[in-house]
N, C-alpha and C. Protein backbone atom coordinates (compact mmCIF):
# COMPACT_ATOMS: atom_id res chain seq x y z
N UNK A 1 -1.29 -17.47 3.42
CA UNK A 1 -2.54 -17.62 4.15
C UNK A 1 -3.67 -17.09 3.29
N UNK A 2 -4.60 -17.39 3.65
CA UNK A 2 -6.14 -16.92 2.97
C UNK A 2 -6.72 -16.05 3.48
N UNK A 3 -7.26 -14.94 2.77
CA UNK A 3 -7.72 -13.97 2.89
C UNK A 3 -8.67 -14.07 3.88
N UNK A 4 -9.93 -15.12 4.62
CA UNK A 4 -10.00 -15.43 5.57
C UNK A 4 -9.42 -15.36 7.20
N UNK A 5 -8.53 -16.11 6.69
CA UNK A 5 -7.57 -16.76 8.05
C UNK A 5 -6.71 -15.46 7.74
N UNK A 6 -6.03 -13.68 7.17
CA UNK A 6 -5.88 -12.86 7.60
C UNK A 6 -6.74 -11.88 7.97
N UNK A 7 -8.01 -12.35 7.67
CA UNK A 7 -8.94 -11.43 8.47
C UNK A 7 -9.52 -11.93 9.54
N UNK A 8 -8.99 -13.27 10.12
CA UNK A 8 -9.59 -13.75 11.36
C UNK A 8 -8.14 -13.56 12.28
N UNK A 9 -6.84 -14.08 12.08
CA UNK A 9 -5.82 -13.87 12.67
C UNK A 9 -4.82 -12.95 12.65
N UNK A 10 -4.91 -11.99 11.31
CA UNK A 10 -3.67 -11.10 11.01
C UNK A 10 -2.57 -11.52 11.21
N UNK A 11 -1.62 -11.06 11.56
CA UNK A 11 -0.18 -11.04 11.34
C UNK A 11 -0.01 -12.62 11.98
N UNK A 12 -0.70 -13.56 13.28
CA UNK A 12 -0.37 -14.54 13.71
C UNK A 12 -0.66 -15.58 12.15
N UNK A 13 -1.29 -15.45 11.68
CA UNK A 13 -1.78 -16.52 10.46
C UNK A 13 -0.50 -16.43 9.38
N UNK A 14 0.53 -15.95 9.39
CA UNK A 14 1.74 -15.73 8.68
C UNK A 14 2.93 -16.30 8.73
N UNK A 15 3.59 -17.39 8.25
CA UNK A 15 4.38 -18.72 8.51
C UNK A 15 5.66 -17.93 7.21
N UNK A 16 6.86 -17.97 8.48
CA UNK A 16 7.87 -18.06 7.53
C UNK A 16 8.99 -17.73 8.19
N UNK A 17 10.43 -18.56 7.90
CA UNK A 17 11.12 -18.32 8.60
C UNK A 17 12.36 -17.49 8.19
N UNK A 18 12.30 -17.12 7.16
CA UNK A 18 13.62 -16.68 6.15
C UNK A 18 13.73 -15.22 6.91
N UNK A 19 14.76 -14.68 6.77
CA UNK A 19 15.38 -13.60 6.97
C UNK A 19 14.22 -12.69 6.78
N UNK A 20 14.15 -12.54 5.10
CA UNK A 20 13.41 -11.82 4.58
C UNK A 20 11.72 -11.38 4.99
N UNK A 21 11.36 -12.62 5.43
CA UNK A 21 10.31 -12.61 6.10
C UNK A 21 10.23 -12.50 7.70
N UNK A 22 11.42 -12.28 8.16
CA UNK A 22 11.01 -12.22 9.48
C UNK A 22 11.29 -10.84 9.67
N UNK A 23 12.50 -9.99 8.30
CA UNK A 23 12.30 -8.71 8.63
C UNK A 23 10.87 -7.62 8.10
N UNK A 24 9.81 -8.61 7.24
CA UNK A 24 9.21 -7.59 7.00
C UNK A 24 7.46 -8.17 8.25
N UNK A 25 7.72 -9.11 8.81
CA UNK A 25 6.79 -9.04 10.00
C UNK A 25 7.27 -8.02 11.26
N UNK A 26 8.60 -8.13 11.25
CA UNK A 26 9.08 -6.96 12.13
C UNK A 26 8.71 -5.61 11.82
N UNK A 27 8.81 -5.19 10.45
CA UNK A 27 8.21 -4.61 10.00
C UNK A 27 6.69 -3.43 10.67
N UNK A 28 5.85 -4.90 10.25
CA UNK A 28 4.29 -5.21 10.35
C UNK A 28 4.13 -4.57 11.32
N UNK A 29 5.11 -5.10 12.13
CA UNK A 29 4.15 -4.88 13.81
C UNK A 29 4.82 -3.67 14.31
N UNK A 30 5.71 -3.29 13.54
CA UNK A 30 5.84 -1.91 14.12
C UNK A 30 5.08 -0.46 13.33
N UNK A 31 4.42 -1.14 12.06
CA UNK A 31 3.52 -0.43 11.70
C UNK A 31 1.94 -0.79 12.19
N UNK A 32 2.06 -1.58 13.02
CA UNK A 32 0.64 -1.71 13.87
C UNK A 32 0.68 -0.76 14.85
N UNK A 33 1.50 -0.48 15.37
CA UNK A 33 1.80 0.17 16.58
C UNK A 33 1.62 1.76 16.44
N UNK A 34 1.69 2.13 15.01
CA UNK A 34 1.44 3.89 14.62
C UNK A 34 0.36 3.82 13.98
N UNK A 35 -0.60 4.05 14.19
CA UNK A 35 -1.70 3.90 13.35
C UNK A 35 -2.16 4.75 12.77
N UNK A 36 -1.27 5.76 12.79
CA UNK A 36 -1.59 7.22 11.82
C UNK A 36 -0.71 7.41 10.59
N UNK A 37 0.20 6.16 10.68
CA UNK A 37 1.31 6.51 9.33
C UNK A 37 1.08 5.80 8.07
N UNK A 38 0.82 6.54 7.27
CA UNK A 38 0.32 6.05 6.03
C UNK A 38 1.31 4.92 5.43
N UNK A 39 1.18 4.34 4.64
CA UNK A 39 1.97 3.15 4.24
C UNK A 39 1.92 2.50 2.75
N UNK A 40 2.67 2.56 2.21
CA UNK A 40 3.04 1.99 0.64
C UNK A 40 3.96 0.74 0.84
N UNK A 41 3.03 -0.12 0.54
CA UNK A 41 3.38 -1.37 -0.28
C UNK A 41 3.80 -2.08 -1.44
N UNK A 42 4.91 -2.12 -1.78
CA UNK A 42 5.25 -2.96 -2.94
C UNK A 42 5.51 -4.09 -3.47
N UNK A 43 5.39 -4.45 -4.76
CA UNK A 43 6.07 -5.80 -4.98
C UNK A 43 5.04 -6.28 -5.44
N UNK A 44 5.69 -7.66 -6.36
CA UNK A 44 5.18 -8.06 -7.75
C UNK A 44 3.19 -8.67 -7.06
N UNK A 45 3.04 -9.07 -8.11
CA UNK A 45 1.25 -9.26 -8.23
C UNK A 45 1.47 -10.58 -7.64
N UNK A 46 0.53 -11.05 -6.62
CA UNK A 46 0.09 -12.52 -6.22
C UNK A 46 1.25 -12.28 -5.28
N UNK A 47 1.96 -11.41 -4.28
CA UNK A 47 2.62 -11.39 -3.44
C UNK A 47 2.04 -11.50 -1.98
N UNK A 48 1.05 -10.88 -1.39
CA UNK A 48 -0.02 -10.91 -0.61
C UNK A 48 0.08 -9.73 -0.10
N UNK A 49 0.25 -8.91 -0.93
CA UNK A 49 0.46 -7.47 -0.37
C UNK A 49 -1.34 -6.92 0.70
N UNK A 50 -2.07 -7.49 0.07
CA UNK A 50 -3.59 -6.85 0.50
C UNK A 50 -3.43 -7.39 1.95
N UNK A 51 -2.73 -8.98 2.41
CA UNK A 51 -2.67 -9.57 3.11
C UNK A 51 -2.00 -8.96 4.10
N UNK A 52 -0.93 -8.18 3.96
CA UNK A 52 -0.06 -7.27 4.66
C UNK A 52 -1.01 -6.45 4.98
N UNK A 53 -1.55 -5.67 4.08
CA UNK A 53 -2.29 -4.67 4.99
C UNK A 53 -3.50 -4.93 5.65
N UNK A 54 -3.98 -5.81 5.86
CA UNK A 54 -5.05 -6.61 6.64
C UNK A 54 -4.41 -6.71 7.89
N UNK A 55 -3.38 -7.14 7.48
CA UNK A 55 -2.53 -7.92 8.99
C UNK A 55 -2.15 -6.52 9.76
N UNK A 56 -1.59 -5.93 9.03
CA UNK A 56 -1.60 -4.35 9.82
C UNK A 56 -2.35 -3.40 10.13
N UNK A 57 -3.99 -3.55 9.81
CA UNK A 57 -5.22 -3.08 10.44
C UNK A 57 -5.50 -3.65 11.68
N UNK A 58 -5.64 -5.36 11.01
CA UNK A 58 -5.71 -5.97 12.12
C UNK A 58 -4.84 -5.89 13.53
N UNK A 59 -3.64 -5.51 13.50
CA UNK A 59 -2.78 -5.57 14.48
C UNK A 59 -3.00 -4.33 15.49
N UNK A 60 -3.70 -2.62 14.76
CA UNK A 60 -3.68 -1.70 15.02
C UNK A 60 -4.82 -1.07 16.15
N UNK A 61 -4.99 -0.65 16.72
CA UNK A 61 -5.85 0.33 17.21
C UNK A 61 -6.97 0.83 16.76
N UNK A 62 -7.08 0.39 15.39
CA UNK A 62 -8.43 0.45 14.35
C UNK A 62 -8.79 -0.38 14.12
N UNK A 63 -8.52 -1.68 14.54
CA UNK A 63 -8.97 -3.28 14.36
C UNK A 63 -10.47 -3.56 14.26
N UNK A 64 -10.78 -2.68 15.13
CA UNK A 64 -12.36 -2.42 15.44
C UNK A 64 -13.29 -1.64 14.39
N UNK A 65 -12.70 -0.94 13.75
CA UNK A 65 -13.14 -0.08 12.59
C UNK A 65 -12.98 -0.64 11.27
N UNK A 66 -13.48 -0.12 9.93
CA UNK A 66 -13.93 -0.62 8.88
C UNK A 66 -12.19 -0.50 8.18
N UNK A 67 -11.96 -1.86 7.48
CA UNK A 67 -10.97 -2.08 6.24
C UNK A 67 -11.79 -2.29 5.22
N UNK A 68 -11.33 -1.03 4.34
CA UNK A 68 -11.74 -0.52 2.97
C UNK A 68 -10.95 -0.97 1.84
N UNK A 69 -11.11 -1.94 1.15
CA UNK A 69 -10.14 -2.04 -0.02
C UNK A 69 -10.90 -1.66 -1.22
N UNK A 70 -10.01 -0.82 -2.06
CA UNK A 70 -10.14 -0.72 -3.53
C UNK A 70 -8.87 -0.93 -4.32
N UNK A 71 -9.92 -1.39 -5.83
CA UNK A 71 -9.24 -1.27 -6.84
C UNK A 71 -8.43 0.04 -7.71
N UNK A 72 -7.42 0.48 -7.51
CA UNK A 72 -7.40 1.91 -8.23
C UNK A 72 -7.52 1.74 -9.58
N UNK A 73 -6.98 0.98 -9.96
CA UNK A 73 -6.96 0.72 -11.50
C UNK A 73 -8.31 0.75 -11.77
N UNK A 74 -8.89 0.15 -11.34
CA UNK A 74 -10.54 -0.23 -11.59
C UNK A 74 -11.52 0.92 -11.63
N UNK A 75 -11.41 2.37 -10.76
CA UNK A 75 -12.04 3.08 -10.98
C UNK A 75 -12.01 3.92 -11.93
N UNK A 76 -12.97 3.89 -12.94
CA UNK A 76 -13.28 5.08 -13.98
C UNK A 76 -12.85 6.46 -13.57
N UNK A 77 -11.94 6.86 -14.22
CA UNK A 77 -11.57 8.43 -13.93
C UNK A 77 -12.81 9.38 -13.93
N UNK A 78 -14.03 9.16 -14.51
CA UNK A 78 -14.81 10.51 -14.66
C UNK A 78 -15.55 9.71 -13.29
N UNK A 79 -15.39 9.00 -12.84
CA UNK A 79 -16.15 8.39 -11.52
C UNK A 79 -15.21 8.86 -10.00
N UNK A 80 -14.06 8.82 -10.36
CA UNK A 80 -13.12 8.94 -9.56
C UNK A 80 -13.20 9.91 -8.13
N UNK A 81 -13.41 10.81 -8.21
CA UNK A 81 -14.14 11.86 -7.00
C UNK A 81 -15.48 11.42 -6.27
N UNK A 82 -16.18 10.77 -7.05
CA UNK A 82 -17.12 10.80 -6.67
C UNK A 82 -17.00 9.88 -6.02
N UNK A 83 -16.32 8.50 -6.45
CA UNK A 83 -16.08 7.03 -5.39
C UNK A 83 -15.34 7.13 -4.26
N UNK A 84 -14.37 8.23 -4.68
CA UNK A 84 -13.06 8.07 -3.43
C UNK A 84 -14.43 8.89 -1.83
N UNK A 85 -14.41 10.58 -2.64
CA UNK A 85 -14.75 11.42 -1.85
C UNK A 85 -16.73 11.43 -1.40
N UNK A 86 -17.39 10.97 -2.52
CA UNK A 86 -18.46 10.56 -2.28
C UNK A 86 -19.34 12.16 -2.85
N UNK A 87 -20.48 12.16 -3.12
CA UNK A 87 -21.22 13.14 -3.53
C UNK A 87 -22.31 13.85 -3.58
N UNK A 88 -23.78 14.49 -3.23
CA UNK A 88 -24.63 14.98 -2.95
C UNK A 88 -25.76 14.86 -3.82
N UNK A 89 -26.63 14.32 -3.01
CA UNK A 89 -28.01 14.08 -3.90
C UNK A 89 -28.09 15.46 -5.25
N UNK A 90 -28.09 15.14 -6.37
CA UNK A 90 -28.32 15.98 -7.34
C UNK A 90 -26.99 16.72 -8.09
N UNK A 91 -25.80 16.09 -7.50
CA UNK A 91 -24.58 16.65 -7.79
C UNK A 91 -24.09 16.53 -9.62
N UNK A 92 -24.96 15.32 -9.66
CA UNK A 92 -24.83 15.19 -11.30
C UNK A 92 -25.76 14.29 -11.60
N UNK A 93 -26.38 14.35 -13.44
CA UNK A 93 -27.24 13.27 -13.85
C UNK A 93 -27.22 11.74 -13.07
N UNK A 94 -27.73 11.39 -12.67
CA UNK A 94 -27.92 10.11 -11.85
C UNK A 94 -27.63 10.18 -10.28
N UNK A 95 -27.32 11.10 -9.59
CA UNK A 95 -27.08 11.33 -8.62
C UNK A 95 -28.19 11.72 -7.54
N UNK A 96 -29.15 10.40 -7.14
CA UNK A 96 -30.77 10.69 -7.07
C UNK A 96 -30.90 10.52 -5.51
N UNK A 97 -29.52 10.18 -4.74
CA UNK A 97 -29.21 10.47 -3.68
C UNK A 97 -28.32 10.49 -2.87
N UNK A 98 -27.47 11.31 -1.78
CA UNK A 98 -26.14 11.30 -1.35
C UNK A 98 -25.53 9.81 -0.78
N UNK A 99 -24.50 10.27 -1.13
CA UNK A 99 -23.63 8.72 -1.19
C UNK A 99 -22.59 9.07 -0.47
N UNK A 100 -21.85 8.30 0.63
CA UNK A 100 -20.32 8.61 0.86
C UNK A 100 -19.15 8.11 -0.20
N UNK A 101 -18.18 8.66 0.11
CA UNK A 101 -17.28 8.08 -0.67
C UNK A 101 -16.14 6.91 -0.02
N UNK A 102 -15.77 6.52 -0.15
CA UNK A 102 -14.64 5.03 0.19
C UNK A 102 -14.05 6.04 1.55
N UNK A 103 -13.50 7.08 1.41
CA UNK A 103 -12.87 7.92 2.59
C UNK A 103 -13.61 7.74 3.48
N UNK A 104 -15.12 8.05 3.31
CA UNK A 104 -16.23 7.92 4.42
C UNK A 104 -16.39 6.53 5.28
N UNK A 105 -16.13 5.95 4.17
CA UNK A 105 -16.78 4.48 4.64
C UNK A 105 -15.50 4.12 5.87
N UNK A 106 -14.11 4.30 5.77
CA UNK A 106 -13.44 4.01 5.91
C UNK A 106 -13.11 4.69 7.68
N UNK A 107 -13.96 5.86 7.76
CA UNK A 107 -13.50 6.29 8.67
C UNK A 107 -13.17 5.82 9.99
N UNK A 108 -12.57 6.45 9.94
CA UNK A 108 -11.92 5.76 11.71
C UNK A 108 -10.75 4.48 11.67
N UNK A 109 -11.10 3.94 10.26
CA UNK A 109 -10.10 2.80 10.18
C UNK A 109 -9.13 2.76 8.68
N UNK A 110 -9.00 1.70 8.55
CA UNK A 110 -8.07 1.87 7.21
C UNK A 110 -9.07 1.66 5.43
N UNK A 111 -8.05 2.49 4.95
CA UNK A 111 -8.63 2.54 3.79
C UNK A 111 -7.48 1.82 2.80
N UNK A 112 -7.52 0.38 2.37
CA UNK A 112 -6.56 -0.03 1.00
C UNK A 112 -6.64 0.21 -0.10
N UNK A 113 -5.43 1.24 -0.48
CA UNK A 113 -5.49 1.37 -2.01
C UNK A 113 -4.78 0.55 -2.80
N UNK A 114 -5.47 -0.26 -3.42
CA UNK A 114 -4.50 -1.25 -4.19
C UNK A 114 -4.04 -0.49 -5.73
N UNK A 115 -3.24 -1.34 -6.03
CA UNK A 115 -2.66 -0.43 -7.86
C UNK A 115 -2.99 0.90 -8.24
N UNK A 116 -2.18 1.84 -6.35
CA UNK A 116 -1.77 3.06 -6.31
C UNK A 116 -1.62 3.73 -7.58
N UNK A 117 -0.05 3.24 -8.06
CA UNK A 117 0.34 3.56 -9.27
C UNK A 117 -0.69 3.72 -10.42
N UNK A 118 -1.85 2.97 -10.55
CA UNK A 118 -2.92 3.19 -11.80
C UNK A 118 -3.36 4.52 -11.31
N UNK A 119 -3.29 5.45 -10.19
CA UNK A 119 -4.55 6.55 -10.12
C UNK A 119 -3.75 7.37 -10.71
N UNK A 120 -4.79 7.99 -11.42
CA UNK A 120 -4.49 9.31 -12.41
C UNK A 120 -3.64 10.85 -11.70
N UNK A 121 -3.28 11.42 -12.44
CA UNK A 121 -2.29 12.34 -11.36
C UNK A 121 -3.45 13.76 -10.60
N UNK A 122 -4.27 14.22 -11.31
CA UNK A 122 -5.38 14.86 -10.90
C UNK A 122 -5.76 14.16 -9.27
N UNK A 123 -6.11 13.08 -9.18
CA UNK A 123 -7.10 12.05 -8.44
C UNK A 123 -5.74 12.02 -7.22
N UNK A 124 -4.56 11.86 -7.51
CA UNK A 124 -3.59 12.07 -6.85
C UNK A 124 -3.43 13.59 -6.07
N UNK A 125 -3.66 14.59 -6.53
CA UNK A 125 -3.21 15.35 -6.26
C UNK A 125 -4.66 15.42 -5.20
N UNK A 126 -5.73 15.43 -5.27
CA UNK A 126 -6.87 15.34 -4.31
C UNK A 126 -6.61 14.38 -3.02
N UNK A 127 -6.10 13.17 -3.49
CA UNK A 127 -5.58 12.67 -2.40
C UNK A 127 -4.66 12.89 -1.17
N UNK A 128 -3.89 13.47 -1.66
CA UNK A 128 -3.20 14.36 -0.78
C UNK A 128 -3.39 14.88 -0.82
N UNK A 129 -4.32 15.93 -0.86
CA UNK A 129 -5.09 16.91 -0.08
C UNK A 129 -5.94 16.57 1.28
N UNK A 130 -6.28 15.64 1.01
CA UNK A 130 -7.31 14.68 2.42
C UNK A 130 -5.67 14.25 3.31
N UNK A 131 -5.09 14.10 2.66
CA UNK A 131 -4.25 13.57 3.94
C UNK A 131 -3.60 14.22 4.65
N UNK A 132 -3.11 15.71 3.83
CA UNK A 132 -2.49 16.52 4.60
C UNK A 132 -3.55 17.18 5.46
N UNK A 133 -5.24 17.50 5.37
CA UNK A 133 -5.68 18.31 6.21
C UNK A 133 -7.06 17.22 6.82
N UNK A 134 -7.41 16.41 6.20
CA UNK A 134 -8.36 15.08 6.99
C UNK A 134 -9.44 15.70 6.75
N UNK A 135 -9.56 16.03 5.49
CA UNK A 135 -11.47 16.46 5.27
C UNK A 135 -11.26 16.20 3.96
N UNK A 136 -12.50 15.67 3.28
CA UNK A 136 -13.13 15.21 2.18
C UNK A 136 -13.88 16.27 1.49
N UNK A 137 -14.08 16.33 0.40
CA UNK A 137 -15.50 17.63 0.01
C UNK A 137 -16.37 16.10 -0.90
N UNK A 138 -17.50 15.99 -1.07
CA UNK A 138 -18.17 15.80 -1.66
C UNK A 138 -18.64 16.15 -2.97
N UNK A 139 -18.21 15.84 -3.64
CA UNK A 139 -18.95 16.49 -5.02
C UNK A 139 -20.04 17.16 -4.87
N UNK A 140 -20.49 18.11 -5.07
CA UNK A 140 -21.92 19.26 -4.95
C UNK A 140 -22.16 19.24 -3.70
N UNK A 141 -20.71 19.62 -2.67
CA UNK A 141 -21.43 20.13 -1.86
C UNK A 141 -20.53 21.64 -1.11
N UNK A 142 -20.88 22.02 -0.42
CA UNK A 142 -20.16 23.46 -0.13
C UNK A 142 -19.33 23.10 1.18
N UNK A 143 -19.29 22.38 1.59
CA UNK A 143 -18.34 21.64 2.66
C UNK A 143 -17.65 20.68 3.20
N UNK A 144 -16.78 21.15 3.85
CA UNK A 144 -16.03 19.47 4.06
C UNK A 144 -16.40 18.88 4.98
N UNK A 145 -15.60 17.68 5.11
CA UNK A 145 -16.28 16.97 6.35
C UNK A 145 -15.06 16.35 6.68
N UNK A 146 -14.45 15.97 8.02
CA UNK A 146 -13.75 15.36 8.23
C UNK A 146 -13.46 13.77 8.45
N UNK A 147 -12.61 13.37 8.32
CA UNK A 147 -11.96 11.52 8.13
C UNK A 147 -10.91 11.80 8.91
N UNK A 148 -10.42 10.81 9.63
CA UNK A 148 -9.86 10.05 10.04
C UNK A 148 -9.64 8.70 9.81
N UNK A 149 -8.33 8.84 8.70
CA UNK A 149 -8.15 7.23 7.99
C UNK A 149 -7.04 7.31 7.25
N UNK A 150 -6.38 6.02 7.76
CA UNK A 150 -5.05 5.38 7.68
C UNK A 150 -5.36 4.73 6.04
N UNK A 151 -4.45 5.29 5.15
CA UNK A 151 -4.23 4.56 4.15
C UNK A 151 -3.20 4.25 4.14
N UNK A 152 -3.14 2.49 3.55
CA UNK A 152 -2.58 1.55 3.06
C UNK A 152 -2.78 1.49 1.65
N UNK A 153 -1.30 2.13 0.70
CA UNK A 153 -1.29 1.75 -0.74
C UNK A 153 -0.35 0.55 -1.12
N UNK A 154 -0.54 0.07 -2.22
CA UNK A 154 0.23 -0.95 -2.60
C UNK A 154 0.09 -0.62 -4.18
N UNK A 155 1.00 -1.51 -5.00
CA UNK A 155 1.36 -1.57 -5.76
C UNK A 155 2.24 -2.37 -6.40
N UNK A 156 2.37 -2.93 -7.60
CA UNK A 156 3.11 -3.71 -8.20
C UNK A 156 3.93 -2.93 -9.69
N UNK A 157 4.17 -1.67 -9.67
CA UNK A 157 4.88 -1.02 -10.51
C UNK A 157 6.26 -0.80 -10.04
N UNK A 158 6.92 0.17 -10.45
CA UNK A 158 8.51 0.67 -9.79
C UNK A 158 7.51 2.17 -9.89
N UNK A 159 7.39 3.09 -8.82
CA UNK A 159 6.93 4.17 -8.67
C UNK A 159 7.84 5.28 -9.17
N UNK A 160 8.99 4.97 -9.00
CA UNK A 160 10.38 5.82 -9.21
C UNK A 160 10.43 5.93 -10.58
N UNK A 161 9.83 4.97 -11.33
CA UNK A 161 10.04 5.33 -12.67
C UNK A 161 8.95 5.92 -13.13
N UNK A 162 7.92 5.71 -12.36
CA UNK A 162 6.80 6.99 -12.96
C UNK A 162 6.70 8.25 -12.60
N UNK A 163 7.47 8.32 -11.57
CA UNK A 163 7.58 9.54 -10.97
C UNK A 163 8.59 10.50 -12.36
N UNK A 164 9.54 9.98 -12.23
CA UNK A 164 11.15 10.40 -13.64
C UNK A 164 9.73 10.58 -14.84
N UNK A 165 9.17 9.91 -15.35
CA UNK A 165 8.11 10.10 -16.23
C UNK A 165 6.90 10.75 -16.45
N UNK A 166 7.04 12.07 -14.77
CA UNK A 166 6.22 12.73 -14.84
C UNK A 166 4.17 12.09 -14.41
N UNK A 167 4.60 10.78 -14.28
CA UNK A 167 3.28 10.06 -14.31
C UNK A 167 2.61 9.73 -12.89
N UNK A 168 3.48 10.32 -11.92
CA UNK A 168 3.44 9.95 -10.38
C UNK A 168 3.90 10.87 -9.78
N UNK A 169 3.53 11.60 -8.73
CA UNK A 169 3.28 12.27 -7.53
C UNK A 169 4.36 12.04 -6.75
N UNK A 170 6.10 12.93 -6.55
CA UNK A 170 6.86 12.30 -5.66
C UNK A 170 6.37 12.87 -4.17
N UNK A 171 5.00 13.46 -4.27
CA UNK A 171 4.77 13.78 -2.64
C UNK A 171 3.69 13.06 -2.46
């Protein structure tokens, strides 16, 4: 289906009858149903993994609230805090006024992290920090703020082997 027609129908816009596919819509909808449990997605590139997690916003109790997708790979590491968590007018050269970060934007609903596996292990370890306690800090600022938001990661690596390689986060 098209990225469209899963953001107009979710999980109904999804045709397939194989085993395989009917166990991972079973899946779906029983991760619609918890809308607090974070979720990792795998499997190769051009699979429709983003599509999955659309379909499982869509299905959820946050349907109504903002789906956030990013690129992980894509964000510049010296940018990295500042995009996820967001940052304070004057927090650094160019910083000429406060910005949220993707966590912010996201609140209340889901946040997609696509090509998990690309985030740096630092940027990782911040991440779970927001998830275990649901507050963000801002770059230059002296406090947190709280989120409420369901992330959806995905990925097209073997995580297990970056993990053995020291390159991935087994928590």
């Amino acid at each position: 289906i098209s990225a469209r027609e899963a953001t107009r129908w979710g999980i109904e816009g999804f045709i397939g009858r194989s085993k395989t596919m009917q166990a991972i819509l079973a899946e779906v909808q029983l991760l619609q149903e918890h809308a607090k449990t974070s979720v990792l997605i795998t499997g190769e590139s051009g699979t429709g993994k983003e599509l999955i997690a659309r379909a499982i916003h869509l299905g959820s109790a946050r349907r109504d609230e903002a789906f956030v997708a990013i690129n992980c790979a894509a964000i510049p590491s010296e940018l990295g805090e500042s995009v996820l968590f967001g940052h304070a007018k004057g927090a650094f050269t160019g910083a000429t006024s406060a910005r949220p970060g993707y966590f912010e934007m996201a609140n209340g609903g889901t946040l997609f992290m696509d090509e998990i596996g690309e985030m740096p292990l630092v940027m990782q370890a911040k991440i779970l920090r927001v998830l275990e306690d649901g507050n963000v800090w801002r770059v230059g600022e002296e406090r947190s703020r709280p989120v409420d938001v369901r992330i959806v990661a995905a990925t097209n690596v073997e995580l297990k082997d970056r993990i053995a390689r020291g390159e991935f986060r087994a928590d």
